[in-house]
Protein backbone atom coordinates (compact mmCIF):
# COMPACT_ATOMS: atom_id res chain seq x y z
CA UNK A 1 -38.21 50.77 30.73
CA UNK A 2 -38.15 54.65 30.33
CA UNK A 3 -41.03 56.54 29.22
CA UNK A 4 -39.30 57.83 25.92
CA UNK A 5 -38.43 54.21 24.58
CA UNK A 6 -41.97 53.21 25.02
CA UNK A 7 -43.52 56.21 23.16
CA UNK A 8 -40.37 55.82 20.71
CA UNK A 9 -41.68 51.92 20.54
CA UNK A 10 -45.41 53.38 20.22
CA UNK A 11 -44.68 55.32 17.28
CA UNK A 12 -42.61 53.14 15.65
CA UNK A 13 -45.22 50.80 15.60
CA UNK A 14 -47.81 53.41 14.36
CA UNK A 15 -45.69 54.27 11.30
CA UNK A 16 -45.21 50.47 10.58
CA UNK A 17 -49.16 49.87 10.49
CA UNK A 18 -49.69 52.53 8.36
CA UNK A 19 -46.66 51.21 5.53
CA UNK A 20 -48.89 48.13 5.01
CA UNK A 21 -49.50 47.44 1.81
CA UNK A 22 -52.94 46.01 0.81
CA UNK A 23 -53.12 42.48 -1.01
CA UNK A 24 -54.24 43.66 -4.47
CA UNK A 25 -51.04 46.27 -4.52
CA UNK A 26 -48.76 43.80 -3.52
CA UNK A 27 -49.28 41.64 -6.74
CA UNK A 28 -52.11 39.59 -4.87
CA UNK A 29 -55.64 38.54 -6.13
CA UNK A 30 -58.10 37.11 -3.59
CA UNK A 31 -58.95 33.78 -4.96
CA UNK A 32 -62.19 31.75 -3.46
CA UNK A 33 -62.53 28.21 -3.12
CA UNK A 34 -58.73 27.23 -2.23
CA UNK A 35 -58.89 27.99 1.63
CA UNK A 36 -58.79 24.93 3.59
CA UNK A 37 -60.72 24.88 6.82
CA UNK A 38 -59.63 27.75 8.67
CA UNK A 39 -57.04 28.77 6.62
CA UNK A 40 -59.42 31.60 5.18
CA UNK A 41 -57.62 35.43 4.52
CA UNK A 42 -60.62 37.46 5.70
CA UNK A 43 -64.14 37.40 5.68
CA UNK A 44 -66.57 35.13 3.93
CA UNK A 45 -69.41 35.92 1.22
CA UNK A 46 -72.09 34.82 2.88
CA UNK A 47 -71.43 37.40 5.73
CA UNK A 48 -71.41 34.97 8.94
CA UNK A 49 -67.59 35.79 9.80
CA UNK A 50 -65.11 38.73 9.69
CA UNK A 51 -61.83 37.83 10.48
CA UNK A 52 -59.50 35.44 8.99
CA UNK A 53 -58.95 31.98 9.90
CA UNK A 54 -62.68 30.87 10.63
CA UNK A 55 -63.71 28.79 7.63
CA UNK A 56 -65.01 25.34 8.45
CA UNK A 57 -64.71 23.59 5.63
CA UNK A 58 -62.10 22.78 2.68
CA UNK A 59 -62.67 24.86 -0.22
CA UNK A 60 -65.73 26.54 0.85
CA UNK A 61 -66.53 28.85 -2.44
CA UNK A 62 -67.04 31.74 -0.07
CA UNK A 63 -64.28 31.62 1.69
CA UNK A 64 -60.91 33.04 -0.55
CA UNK A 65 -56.58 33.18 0.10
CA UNK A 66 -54.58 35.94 -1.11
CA UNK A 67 -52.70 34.59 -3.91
CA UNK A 68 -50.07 35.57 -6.78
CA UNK A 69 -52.01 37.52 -9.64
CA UNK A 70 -52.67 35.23 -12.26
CA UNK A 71 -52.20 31.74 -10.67
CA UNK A 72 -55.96 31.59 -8.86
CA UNK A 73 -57.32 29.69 -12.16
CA UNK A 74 -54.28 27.04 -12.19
CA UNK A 75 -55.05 26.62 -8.95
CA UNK A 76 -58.71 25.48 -8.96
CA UNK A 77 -60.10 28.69 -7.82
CA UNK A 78 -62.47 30.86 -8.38
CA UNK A 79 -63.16 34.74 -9.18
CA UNK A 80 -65.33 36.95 -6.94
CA UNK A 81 -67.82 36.88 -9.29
CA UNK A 82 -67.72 33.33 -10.04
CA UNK A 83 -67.84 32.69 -6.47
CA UNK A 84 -71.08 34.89 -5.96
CA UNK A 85 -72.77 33.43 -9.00
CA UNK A 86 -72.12 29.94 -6.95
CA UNK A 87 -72.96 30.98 -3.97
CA UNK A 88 -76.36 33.01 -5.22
CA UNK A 89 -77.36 29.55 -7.08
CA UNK A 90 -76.88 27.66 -3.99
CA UNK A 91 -79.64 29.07 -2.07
């Protein structure tokens, strides 16, 4: 391959990272409680993991799923805050 297709490919690449468009933009609302064992979006409340897919149990409060605004409550979930107010009382 020829260096100007691979820094062509580079950039391209850099330009498609940066067009991302975060979860709450895109008509998404994190919703906790749904994710079944590691089927998490992202990080957890109670701070022991950072990435997403490392919950270990089904619908672990702290653990959320990106979902459509407005459908978190008809599907069982629970808001941030509701989640923290759970989590807080279970310690």
């Amino acid at each position: 391959m020829n260096k100007k297709l691979i820094a062509n490919a580079a950039l391209l690449a850099v330009l498609a990272a940066g067009t991302a468009i975060p979860a709450q933009a895109a008509g998404k609302e994190k919703c906790y409680g749904i994710a079944e064992a590691g089927q998490n979006d992202c990080s957890n409340l109670a701070g022991t993991h950072s990435c997403a897919g490392q919950s270990t149990v089904d619908n672990d409060p702290g653990e959320w799923k990106a979902v459509a605004k407005g459908t978190c409550l008809d599907l069982g979930g629970l808001t941030k805050a509701e989640a923290k107010r759970q989590y807080n009382a279970s310690k």
